[in-house]
Protein backbone atom coordinates (compact mmCIF):
# COMPACT_ATOMS: atom_id res chain seq x y z
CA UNK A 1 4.52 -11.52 42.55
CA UNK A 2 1.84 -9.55 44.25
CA UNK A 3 0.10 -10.75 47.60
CA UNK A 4 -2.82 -12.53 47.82
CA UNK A 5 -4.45 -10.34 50.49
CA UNK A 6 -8.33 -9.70 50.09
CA UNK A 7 -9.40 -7.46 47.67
CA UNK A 8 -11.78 -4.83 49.21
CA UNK A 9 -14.94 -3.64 47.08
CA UNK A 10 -15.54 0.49 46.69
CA UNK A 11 -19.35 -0.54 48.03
CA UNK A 12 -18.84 -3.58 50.14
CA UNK A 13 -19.62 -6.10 47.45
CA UNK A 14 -17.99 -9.02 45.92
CA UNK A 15 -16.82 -7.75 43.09
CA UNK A 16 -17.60 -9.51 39.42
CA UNK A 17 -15.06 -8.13 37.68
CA UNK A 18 -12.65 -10.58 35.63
CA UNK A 19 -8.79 -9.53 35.99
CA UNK A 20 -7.31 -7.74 32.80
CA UNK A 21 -3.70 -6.65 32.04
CA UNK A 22 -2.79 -3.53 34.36
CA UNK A 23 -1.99 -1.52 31.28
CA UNK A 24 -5.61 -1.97 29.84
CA UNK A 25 -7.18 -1.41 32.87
CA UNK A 26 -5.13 1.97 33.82
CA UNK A 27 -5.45 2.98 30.20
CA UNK A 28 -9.31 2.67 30.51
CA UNK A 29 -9.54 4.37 33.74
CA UNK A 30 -7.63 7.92 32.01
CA UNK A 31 -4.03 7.01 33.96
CA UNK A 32 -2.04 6.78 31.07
CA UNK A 33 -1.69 5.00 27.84
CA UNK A 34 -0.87 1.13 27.84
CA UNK A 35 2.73 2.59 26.70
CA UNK A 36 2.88 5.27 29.38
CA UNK A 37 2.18 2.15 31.89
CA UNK A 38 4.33 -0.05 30.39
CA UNK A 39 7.32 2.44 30.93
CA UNK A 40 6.03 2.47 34.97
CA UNK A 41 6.47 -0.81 35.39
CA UNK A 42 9.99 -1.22 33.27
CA UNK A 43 11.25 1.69 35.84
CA UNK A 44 9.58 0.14 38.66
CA UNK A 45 7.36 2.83 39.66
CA UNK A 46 3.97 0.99 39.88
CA UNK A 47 2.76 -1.33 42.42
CA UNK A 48 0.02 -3.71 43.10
CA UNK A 49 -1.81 -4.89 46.15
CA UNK A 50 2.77 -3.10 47.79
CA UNK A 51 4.43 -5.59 45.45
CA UNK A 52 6.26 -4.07 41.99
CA UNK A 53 4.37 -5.08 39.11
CA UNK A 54 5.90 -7.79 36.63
CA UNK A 55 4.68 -6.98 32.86
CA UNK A 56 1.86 -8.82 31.93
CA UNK A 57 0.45 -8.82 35.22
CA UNK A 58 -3.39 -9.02 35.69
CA UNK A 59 -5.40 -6.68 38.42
CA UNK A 60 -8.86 -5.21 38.49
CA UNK A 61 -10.38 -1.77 39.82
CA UNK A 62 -10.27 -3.28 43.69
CA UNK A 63 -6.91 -3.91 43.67
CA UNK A 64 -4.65 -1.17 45.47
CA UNK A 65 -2.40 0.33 42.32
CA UNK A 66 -0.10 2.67 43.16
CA UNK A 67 2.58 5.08 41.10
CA UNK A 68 5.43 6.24 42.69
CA UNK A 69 3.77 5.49 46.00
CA UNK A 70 0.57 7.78 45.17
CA UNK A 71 -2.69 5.47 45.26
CA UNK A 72 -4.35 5.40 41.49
CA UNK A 73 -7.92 6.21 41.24
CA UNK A 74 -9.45 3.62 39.00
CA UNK A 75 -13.20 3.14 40.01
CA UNK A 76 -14.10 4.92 36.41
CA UNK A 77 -13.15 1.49 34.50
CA UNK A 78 -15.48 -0.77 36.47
CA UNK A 79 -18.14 0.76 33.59
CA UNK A 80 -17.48 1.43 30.30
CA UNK A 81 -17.97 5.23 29.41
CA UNK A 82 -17.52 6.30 26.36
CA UNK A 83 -17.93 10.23 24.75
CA UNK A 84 -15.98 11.69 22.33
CA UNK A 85 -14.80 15.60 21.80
CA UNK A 86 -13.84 17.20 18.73
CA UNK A 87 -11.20 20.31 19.80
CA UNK A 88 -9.80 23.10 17.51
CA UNK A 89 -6.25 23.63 18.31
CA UNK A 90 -4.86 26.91 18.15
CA UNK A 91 -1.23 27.58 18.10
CA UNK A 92 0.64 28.21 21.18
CA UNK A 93 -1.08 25.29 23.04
CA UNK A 94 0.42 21.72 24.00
CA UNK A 95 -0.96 18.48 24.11
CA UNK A 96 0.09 17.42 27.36
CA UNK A 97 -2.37 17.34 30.68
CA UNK A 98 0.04 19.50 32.92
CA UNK A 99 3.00 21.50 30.91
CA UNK A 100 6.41 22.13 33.02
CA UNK A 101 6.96 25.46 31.75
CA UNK A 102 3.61 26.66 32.44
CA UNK A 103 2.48 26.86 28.87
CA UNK A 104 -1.44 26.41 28.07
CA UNK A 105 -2.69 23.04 27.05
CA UNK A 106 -5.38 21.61 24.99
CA UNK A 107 -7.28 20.60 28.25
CA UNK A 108 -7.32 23.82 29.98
CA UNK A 109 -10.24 24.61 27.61
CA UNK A 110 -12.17 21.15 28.39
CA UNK A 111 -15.47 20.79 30.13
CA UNK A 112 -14.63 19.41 33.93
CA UNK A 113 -15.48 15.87 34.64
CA UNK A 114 -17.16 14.62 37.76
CA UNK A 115 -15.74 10.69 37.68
CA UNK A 116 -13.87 10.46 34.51
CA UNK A 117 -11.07 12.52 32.45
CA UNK A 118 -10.38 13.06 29.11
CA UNK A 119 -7.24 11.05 26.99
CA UNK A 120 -6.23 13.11 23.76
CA UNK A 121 -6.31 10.39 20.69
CA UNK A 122 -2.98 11.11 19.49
CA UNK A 123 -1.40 14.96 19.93
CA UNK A 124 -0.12 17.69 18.07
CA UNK A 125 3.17 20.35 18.20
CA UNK A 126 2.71 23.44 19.61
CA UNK A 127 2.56 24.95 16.02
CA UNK A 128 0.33 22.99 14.41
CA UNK A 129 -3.22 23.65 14.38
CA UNK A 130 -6.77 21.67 14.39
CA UNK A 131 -8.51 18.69 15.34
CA UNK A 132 -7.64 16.59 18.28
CA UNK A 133 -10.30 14.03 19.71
CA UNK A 134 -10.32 13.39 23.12
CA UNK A 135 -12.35 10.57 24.87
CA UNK A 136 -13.22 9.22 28.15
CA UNK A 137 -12.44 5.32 27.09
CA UNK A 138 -9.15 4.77 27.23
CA UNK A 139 -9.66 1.17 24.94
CA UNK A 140 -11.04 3.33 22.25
CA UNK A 141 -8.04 5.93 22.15
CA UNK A 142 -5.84 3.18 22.04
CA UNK A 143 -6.86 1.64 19.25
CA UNK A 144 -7.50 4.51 17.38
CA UNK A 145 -3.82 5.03 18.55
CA UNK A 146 -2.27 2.05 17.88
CA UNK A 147 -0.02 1.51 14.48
CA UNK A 148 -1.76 -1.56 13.26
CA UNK A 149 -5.35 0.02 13.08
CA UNK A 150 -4.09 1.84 10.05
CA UNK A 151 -6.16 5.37 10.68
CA UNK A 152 -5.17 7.77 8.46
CA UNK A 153 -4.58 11.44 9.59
CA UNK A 154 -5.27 13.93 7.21
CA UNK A 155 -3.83 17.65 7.22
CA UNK A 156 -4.02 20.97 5.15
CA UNK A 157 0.08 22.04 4.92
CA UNK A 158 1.20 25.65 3.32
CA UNK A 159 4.49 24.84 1.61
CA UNK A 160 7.53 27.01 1.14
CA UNK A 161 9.81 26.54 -1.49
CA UNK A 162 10.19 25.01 -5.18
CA UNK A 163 7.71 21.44 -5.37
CA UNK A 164 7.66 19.36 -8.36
CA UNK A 165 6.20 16.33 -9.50
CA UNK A 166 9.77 14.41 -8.57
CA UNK A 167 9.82 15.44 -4.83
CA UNK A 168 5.66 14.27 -4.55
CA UNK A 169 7.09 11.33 -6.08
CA UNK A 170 9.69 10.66 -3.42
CA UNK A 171 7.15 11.25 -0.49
CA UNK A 172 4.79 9.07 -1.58
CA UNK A 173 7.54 6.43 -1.90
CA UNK A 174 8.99 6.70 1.27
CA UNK A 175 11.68 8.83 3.03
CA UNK A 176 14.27 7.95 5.20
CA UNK A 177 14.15 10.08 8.64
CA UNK A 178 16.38 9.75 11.64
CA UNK A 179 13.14 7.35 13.05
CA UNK A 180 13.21 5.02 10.10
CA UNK A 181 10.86 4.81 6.84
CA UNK A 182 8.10 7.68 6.12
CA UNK A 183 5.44 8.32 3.77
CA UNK A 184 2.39 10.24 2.59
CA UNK A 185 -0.73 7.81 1.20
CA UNK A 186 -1.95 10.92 -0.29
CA UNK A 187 -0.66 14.26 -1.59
CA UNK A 188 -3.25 16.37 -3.45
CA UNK A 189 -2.32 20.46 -4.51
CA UNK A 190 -4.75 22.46 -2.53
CA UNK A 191 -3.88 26.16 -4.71
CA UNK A 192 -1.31 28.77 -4.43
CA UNK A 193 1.26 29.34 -6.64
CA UNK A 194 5.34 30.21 -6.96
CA UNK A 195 6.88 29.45 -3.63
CA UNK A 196 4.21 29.45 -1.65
CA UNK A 197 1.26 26.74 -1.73
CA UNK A 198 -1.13 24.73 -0.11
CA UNK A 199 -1.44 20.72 -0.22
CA UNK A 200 -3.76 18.15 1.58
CA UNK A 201 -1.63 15.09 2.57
CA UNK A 202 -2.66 11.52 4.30
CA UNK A 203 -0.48 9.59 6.41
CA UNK A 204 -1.30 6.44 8.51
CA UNK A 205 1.37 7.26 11.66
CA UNK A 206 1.38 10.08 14.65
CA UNK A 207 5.17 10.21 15.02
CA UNK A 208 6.69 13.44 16.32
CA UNK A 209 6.16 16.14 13.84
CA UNK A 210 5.79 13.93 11.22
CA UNK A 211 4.49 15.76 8.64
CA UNK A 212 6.96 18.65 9.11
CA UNK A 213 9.69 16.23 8.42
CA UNK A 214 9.07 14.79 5.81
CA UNK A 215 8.66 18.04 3.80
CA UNK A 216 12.26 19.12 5.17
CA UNK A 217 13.79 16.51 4.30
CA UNK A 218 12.58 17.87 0.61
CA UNK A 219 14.67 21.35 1.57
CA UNK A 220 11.29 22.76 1.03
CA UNK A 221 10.22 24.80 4.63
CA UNK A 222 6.34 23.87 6.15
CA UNK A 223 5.05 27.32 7.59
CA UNK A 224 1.21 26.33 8.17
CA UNK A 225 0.08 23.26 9.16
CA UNK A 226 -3.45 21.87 10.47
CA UNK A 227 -4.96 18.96 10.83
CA UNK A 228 -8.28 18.45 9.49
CA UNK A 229 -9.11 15.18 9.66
CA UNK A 230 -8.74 11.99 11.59
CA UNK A 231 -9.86 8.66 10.10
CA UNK A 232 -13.46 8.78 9.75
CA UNK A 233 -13.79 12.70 11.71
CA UNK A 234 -13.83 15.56 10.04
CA UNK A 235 -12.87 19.08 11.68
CA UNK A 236 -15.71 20.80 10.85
CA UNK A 237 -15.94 24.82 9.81
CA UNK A 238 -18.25 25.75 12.31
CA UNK A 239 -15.86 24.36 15.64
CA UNK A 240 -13.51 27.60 15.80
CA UNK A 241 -10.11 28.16 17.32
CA UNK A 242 -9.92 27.10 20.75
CA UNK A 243 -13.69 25.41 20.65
CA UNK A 244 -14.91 21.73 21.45
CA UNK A 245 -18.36 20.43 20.98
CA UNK A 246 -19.50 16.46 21.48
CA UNK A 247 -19.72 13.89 19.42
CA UNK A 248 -23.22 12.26 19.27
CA UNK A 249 -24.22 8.97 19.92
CA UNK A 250 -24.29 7.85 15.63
CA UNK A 251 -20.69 9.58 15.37
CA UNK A 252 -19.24 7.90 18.51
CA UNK A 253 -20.36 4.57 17.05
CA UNK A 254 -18.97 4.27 13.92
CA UNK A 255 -15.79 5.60 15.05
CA UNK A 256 -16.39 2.35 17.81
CA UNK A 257 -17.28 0.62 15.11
CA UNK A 258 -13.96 1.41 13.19
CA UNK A 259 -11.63 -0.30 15.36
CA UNK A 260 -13.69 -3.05 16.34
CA UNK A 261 -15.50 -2.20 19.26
CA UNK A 262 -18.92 -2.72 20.14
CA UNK A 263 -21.25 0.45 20.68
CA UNK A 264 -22.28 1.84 24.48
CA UNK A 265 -24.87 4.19 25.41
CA UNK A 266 -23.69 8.02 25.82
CA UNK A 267 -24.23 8.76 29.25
CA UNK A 268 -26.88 11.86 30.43
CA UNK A 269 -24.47 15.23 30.40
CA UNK A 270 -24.62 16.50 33.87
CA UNK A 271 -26.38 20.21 34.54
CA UNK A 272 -22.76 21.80 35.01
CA UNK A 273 -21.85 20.29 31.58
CA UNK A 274 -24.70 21.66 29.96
CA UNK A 275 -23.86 24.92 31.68
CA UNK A 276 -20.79 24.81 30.18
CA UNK A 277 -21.65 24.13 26.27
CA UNK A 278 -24.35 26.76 26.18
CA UNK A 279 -22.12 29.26 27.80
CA UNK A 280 -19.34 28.23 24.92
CA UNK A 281 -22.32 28.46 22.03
CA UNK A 282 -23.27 31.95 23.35
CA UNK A 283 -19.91 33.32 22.62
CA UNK A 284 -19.45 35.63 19.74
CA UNK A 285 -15.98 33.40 17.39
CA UNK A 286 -13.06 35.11 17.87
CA UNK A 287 -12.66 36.23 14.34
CA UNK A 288 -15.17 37.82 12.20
CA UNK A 289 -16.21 35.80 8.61
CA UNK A 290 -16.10 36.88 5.13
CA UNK A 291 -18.40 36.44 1.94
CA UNK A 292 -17.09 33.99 -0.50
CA UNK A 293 -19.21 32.93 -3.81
CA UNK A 294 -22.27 33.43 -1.81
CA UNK A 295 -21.50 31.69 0.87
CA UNK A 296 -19.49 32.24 4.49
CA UNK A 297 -16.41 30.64 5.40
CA UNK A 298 -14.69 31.51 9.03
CA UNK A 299 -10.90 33.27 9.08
CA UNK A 300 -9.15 31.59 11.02
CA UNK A 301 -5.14 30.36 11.18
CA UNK A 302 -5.21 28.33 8.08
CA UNK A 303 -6.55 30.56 5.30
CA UNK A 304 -8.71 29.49 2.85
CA UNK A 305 -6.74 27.96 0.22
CA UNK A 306 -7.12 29.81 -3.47
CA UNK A 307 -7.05 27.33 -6.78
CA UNK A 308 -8.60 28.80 -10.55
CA UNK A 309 -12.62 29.04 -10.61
CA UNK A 310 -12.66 27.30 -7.14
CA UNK A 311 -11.23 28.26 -3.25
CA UNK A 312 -10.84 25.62 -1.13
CA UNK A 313 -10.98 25.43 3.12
CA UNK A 314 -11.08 22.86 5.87
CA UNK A 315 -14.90 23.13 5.03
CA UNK A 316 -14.24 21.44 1.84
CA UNK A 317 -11.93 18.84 3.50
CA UNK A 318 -14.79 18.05 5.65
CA UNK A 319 -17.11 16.74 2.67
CA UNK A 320 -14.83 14.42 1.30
CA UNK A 321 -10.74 13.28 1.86
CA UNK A 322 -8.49 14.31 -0.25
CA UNK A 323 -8.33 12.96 -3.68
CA UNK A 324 -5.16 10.58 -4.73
CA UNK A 325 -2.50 12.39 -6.46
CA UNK A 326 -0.76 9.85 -8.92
């Protein structure tokens, strides 16, 4: 049980704030997910007020937290901040804040934050490719997280090998992996042909290389994946490889909206922030585009996708999800 010393105030105050569960209040301040906590306190790394905590315990943003005897900084979830990046993953990078073997991650490319981090929503392999949303309110990425909310992820997969209507069949159905049940909501052909083609599939989990998987366990081999949508966000064909812009204030809403949370105000973007998006816009995209039907569409790792009388890239996925394949 912690003590019952006095709490002290950042400003000298009394402080207003009602007591929440550690795990939402550590997830909200950018520490770590509610499961990333709950593991802390399991292995008895995390403290309160220099007692271990107990699960379920209750603490708010004056209480001393610490992990592994390192105080936590959580000011930033006294007030509610909420913004909301779309990223476009190349290959090569992890989804992980700091990588052990020195390999480049998804934030390195992030605009700095004065008072408040970024949490990715969700992550993807080194090899795959696309959108990852990031946001400052840990509440909203776990929800958006979370199993029960249902959000479907949608990605554009090149296929190697024989597919037939049987195998679709089977993933729709569900597949037994080493992690228990798996399925696709949603297979639709995307073009190609022979042993080599391109499908837009929907599933409503994040586990570990998920998609990958399920394919394998087909005998069929995945050898381009990229995710281009996630519930209600769309990767759009204007964010290239290794680019971020923010979401505005209608976009961040209904995604609050989505999981049951009630809109906040955007804060102002700070001058270095600014700095930092124009000097992104200004630079030239790392690969040139090409002329297709009169229009332009950007080269980039996932090719655009050839079907007859019609050609098909993460632009199109952005207008409209995939259509059901029964």
């Amino acid at each position: 049980m912690a003590s019952e010393r006095p709490k002290k105030p950042v400003d000298g105050s009394e402080t207003q704030q009602e007591p929440e569960r550690i795990q939402k209040l550590l997830a909200r301040a950018g520490v770590g997910s509610r499961r990333e906590v709950e593991g802390w306190i399991e292995a008895g790394r995390l403290t309160l007020n220099g007692e271990p905590v107990s699960p379920g315990q209750k603490a708010t943003v004056d209480d001393h937290i610490e992990l592994d005897g390192k105080r936590l900084e959580v000011s930033s979830a006294a007030e509610i901040v909420r913004r909301v990046l779309i990223y476009n993953k190349p290959e090569g990078e992890v989804t992980t804040r700091k990588d052990p073997e020195g390999r480049p991650t998804v934030f390195d490319r992030l605009p700095r934050l004065k008072e408040h981090r970024w949490i990715s929503i969700g992550r993807l392999d080194i090899n795959t490719t696309g959108l990852v949303l990031f946001t400052t309110d840990g509440e909203l990425a776990n929800r958006l997280m979370h199993p029960s909310r249902q959000i479907d992820r949608e990605y554009a997969v090149r296929v190697f090998g024989e597919v037939d209507d049987a195998m679709i069949g089977r993933l729709l159905e569900g597949v037994l992996l080493e992690d228990g049940m798996a399925k696709f909501t949603d297979v639709s052909p995307a073009g190609g042909s022979g042993m080599n083609r391109w499908f837009h599939v929907t599933l409503l989990e994040g586990r570990n290389r998920e998609v990958r998987r399920l394919w394998e366990s087909q005998g069929v081999k995945v050898s381009r994946l990229k995710r281009v949508r996630y519930g209600s966000t769309f990767l759009p064909s204007r964010l290239t490889l290794g680019k971020w812009e923010e979401l505005d204030q209608k976009a961040v809403d209904a995604l609050s909206r989505s999981v049951d949370l009630a809109p906040v105000a955007i804060p102002q973007k700070t001058p270095n922030e600014k700095a930092a998006q124009e000097r992104q816009r200004r630079k030239a995209p790392a690969k040139a585009g090409r002329k297709a039907g009169g229009k332009s569409w950007q080269v980039s790792d996932s090719k655009p996708v050839k079907s007859p009388g019609k050609r098909r890239d993460s632009r199109d996925s952005a207008r409209k999800p995939a259509s059901k394949h029964r």
